[in-house]
Protein backbone atom coordinates (compact mmCIF):
# COMPACT_ATOMS: atom_id res chain seq x y z
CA UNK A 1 17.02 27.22 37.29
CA UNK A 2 14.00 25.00 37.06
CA UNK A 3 12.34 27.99 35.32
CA UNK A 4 14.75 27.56 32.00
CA UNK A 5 14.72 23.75 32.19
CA UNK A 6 10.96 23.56 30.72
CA UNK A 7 10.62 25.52 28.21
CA UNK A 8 14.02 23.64 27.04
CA UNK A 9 12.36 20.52 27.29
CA UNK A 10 9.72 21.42 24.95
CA UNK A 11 11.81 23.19 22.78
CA UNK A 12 13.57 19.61 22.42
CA UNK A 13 10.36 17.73 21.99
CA UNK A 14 9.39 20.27 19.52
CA UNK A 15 12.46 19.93 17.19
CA UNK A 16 11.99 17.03 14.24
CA UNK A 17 14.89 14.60 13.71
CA UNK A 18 16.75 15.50 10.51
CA UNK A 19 19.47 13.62 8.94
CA UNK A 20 22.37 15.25 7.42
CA UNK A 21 20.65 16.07 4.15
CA UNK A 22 17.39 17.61 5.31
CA UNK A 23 15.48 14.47 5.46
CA UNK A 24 12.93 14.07 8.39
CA UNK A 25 13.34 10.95 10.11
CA UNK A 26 10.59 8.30 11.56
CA UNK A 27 11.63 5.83 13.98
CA UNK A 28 10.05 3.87 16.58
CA UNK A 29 10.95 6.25 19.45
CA UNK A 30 9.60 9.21 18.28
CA UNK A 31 7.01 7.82 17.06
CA UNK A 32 5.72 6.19 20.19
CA UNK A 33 7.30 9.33 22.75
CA UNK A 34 7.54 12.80 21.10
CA UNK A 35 5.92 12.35 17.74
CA UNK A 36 8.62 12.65 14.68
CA UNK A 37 8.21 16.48 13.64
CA UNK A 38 5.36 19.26 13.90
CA UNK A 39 1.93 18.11 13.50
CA UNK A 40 3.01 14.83 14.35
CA UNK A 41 1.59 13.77 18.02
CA UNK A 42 2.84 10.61 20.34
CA UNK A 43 1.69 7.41 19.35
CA UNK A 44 0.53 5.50 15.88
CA UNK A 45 -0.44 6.45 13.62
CA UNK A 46 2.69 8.96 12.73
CA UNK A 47 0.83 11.72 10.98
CA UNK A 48 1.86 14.00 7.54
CA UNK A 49 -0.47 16.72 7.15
CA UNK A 50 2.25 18.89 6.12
CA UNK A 51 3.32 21.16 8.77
CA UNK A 52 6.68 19.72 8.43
CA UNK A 53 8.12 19.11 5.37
CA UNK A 54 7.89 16.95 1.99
CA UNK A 55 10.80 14.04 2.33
CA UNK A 56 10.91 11.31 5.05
CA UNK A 57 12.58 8.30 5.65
CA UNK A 58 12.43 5.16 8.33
CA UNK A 59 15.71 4.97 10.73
CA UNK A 60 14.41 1.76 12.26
CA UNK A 61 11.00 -0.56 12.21
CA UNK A 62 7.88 0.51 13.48
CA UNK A 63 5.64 -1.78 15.43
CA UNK A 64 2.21 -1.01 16.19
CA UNK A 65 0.91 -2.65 19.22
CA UNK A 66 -2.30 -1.27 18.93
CA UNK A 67 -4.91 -3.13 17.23
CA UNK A 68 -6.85 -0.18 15.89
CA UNK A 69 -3.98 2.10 14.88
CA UNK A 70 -2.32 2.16 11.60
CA UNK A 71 1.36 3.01 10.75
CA UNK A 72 1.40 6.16 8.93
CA UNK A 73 -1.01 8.46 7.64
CA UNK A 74 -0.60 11.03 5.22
CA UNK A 75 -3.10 13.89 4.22
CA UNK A 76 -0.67 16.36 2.35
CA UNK A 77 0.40 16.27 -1.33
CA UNK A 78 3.91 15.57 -2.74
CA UNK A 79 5.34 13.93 -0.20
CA UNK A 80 7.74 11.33 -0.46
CA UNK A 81 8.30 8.32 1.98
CA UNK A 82 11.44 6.17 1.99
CA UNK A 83 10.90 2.79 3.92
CA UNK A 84 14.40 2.43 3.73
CA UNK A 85 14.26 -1.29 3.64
CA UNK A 86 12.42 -1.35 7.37
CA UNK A 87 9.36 -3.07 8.18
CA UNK A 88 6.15 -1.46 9.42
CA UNK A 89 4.56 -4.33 11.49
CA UNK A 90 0.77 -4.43 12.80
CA UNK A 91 -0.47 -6.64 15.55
CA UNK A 92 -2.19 -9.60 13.25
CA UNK A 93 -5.45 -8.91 14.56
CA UNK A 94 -7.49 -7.98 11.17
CA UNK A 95 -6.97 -4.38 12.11
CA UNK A 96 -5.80 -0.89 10.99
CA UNK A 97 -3.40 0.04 7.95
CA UNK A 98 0.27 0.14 7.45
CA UNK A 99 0.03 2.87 5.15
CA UNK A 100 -2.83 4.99 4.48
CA UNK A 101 -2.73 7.70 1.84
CA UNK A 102 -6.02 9.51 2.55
CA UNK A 103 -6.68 12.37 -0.52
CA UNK A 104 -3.03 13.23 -1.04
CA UNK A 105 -1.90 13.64 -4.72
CA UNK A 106 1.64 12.86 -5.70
CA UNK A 107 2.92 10.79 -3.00
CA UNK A 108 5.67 8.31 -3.50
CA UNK A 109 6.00 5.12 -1.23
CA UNK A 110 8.72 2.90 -1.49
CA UNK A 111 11.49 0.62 -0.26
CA UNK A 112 10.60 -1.61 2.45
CA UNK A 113 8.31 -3.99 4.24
CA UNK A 114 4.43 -3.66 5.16
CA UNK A 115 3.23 -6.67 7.20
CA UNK A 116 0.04 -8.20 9.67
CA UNK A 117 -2.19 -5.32 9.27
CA UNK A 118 -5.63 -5.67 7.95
CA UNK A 119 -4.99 -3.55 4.51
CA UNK A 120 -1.26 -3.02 4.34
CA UNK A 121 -1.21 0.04 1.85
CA UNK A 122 -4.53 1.87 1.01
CA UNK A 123 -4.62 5.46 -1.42
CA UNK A 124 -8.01 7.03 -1.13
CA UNK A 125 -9.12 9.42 -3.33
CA UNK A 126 -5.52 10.31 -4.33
CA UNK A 127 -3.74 10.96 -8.20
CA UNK A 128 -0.89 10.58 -9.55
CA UNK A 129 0.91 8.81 -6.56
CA UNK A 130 4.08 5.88 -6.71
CA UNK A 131 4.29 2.77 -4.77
CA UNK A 132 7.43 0.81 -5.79
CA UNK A 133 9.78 -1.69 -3.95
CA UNK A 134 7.26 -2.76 -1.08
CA UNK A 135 7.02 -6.18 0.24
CA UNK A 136 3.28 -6.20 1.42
CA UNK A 137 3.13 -9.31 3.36
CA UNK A 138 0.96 -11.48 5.35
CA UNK A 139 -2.05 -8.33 5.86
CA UNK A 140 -5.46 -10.19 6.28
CA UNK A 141 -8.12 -8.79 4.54
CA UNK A 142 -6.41 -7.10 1.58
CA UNK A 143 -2.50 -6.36 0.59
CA UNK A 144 -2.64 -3.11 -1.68
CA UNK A 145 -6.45 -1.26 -1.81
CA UNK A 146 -7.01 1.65 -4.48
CA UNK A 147 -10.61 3.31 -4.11
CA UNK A 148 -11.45 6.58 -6.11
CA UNK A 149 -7.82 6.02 -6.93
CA UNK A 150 -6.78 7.33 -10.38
CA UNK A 151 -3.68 7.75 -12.83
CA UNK A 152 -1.37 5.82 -10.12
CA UNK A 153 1.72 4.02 -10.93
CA UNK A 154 2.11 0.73 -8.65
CA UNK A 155 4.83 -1.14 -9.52
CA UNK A 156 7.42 -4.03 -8.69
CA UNK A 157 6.00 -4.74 -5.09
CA UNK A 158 5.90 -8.25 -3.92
CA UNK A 159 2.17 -8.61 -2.18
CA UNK A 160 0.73 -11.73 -0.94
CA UNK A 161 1.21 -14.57 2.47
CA UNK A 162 -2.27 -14.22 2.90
CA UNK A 163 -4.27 -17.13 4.39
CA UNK A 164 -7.31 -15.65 4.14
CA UNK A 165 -7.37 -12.84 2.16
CA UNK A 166 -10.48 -10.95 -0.50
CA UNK A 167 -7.36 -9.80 -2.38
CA UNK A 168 -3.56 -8.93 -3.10
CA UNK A 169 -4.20 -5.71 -4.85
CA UNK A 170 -7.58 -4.71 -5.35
CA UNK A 171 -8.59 -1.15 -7.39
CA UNK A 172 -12.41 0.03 -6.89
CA UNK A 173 -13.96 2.88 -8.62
CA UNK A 174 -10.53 3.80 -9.65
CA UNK A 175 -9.42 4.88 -13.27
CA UNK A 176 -6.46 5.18 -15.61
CA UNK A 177 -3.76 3.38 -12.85
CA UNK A 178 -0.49 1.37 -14.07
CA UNK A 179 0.01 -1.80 -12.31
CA UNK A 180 3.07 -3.32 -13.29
CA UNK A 181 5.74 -5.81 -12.90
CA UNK A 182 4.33 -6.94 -9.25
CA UNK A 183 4.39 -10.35 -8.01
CA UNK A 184 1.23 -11.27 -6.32
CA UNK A 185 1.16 -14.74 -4.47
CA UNK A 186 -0.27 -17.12 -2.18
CA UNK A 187 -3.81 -15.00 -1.11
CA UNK A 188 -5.70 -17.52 0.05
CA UNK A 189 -8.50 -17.45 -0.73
CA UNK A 190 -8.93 -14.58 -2.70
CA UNK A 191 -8.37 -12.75 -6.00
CA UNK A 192 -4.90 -12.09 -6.47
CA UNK A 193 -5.52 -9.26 -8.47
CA UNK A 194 -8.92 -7.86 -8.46
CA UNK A 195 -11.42 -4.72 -10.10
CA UNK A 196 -14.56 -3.44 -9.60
CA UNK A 197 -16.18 -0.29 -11.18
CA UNK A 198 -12.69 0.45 -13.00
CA UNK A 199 -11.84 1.15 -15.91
CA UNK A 200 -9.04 2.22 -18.47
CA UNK A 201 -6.39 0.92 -16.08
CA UNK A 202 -3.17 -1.15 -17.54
CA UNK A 203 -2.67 -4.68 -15.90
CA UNK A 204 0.80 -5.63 -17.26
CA UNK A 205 3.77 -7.88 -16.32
CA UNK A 206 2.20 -9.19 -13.10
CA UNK A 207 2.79 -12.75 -11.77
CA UNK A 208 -0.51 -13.64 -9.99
CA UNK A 209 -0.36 -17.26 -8.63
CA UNK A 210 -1.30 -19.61 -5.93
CA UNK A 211 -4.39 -18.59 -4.80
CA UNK A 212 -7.99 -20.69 -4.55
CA UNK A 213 -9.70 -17.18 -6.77
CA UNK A 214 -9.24 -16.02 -9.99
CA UNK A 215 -5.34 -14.74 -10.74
CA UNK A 216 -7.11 -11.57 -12.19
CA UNK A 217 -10.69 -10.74 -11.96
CA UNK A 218 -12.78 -7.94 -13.47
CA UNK A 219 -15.98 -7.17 -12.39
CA UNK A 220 -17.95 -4.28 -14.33
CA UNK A 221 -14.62 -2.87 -15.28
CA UNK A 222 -14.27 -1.37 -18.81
CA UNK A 223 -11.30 -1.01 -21.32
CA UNK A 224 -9.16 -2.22 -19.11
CA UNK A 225 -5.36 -3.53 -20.65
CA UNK A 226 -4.24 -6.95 -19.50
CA UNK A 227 -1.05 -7.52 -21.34
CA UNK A 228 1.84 -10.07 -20.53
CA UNK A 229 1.00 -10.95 -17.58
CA UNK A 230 1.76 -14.63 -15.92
CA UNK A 231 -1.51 -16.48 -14.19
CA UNK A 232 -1.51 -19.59 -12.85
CA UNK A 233 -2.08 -22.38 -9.74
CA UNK A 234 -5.31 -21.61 -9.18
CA UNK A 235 -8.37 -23.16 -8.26
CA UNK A 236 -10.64 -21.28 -10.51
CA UNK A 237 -9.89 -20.11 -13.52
CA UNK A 238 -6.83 -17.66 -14.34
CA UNK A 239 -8.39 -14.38 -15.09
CA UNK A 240 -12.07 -13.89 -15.19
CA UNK A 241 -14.62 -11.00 -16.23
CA UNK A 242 -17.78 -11.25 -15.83
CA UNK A 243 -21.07 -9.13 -17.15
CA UNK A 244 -20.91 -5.42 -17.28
CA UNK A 245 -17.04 -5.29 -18.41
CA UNK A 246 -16.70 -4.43 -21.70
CA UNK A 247 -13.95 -3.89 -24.06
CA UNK A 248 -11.13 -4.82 -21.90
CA UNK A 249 -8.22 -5.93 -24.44
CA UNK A 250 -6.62 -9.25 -23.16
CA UNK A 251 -3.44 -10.11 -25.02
CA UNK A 252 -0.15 -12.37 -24.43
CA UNK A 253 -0.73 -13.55 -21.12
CA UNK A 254 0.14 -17.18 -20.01
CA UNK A 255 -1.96 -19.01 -18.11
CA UNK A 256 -1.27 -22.21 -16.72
CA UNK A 257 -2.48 -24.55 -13.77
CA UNK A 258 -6.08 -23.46 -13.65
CA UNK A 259 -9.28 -24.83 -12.74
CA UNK A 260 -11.30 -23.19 -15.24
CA UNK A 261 -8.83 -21.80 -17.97
């Protein structure tokens, strides 16, 4: 009998949890015990690399005890991750990343809560990806991070709680990205929203308040679009660009409660 019960056992441990319309599941248990489908191992970070398939969703919160693991990674293109209105929560000790997107293309985040990581959501050298409806909350070094990042659409996230933060959402070397409609508050002492080395992106719609840096800052960033966007309660001045960005347009935003304008 014992001969039939083990190969049963890892039959079980094999199998991925799938709701009732094909959907693989991530949860804190399989996470931390089985790992949540193929290619997926026990323990944090849960890993997409696609040997499973393309659409998962959060049955419950994660929390990551571990102060140098992240929450999920994911290395495989068009893939497409439902928070599901659950939280993904770190330790708080200025380590690892809710959400890391490292070189996937296509890959839509949305619908829940990142919070007390050191970089709640980062995309790496990734196109054409979607982060919408995230609360990115109370990370400590930066909320949102694009780097070689280009022709993403991030938009109405709430990102910010920061006490001592570089910045809410900062893009470097990335090109051609939509930010839109987010509100980005209280980070500290950072840049609420911030570029370096980008260019052609489209800054629109944002609220960027209550922080002790600029609202939005560019820094050799070129033909950038800051439209419409709502800056203010800050101890320096309300949007800044300095030497080496040229030809940004700058139009209808409203600044108010600045240090320096």
């Amino acid at each position: 009998m014992r001969t039939y019960i083990l190969p049963l056992l890892l039959l079980t441990l094999a199998t991925p949890a799938l709701s009732s319309d094909g959907v693989l599941e991530i949860n804190q248990t399989c996470a931390v015990e089985t790992g949540c489908f193929p290619g997926d191992t026990p323990g944090f970070p849960v890993t997409i690399n696609g040997s499973s398939g393309k659409i998962f969703r959060l049955t419950g919160d994660l929390e990551v005890l571990d102060d140098d693991s992240g929450g999920i990674e994911v290395s495989s293109e068009n893939v497409s991750i439902d928070l599901n209105g659950h939280t993904i929560a770190g330790s708080g000790f200025r380590s690892g990343v809710g959400i890391l997107n490292d070189g996937a293309d296509r890959v839509t985040i949305r619908g829940g809560v990142i919070r007390r990581f050191a970089v709640g959501l980062v995309i790496l050298d990734a196109r054409l990806c979607r982060v919408r409806g995230i609360q990115i909350l109370r990370n400590e070094i930066d909320g949102l991070r694009l780097i070689d990042a280009h022709e993403n659409y991030i938009g109405d996230n709430h990102v910010g709680s920061m006490a001592d933060a570089t910045a809410g959402i900062l893009l470097q070397n990335s090109h051609g990205n939509t930010i839109i409609r987010n509100r980005v508050v209280e980070v500290g002492f950072g840049r609420n929203i911030r570029l370096v080395d980008s260019n052609d992106n489209l800054i629109a719609r944002n609220r960027a308040s209550r922080s002790d840096g600029p609202g939005i800052e560019l820094v050799r960033s070129s033909r950038n679009r800051i439209r419409r966007n709502l800056v203010g309660s800050h101890e320096l001045s309300g949007i800044s660009v300095y030497d080496g960005s040229d030809d940004n347009e700058l139009s209808r935003n409203r600044i108010f409660g600045t240090g320096g304008g």
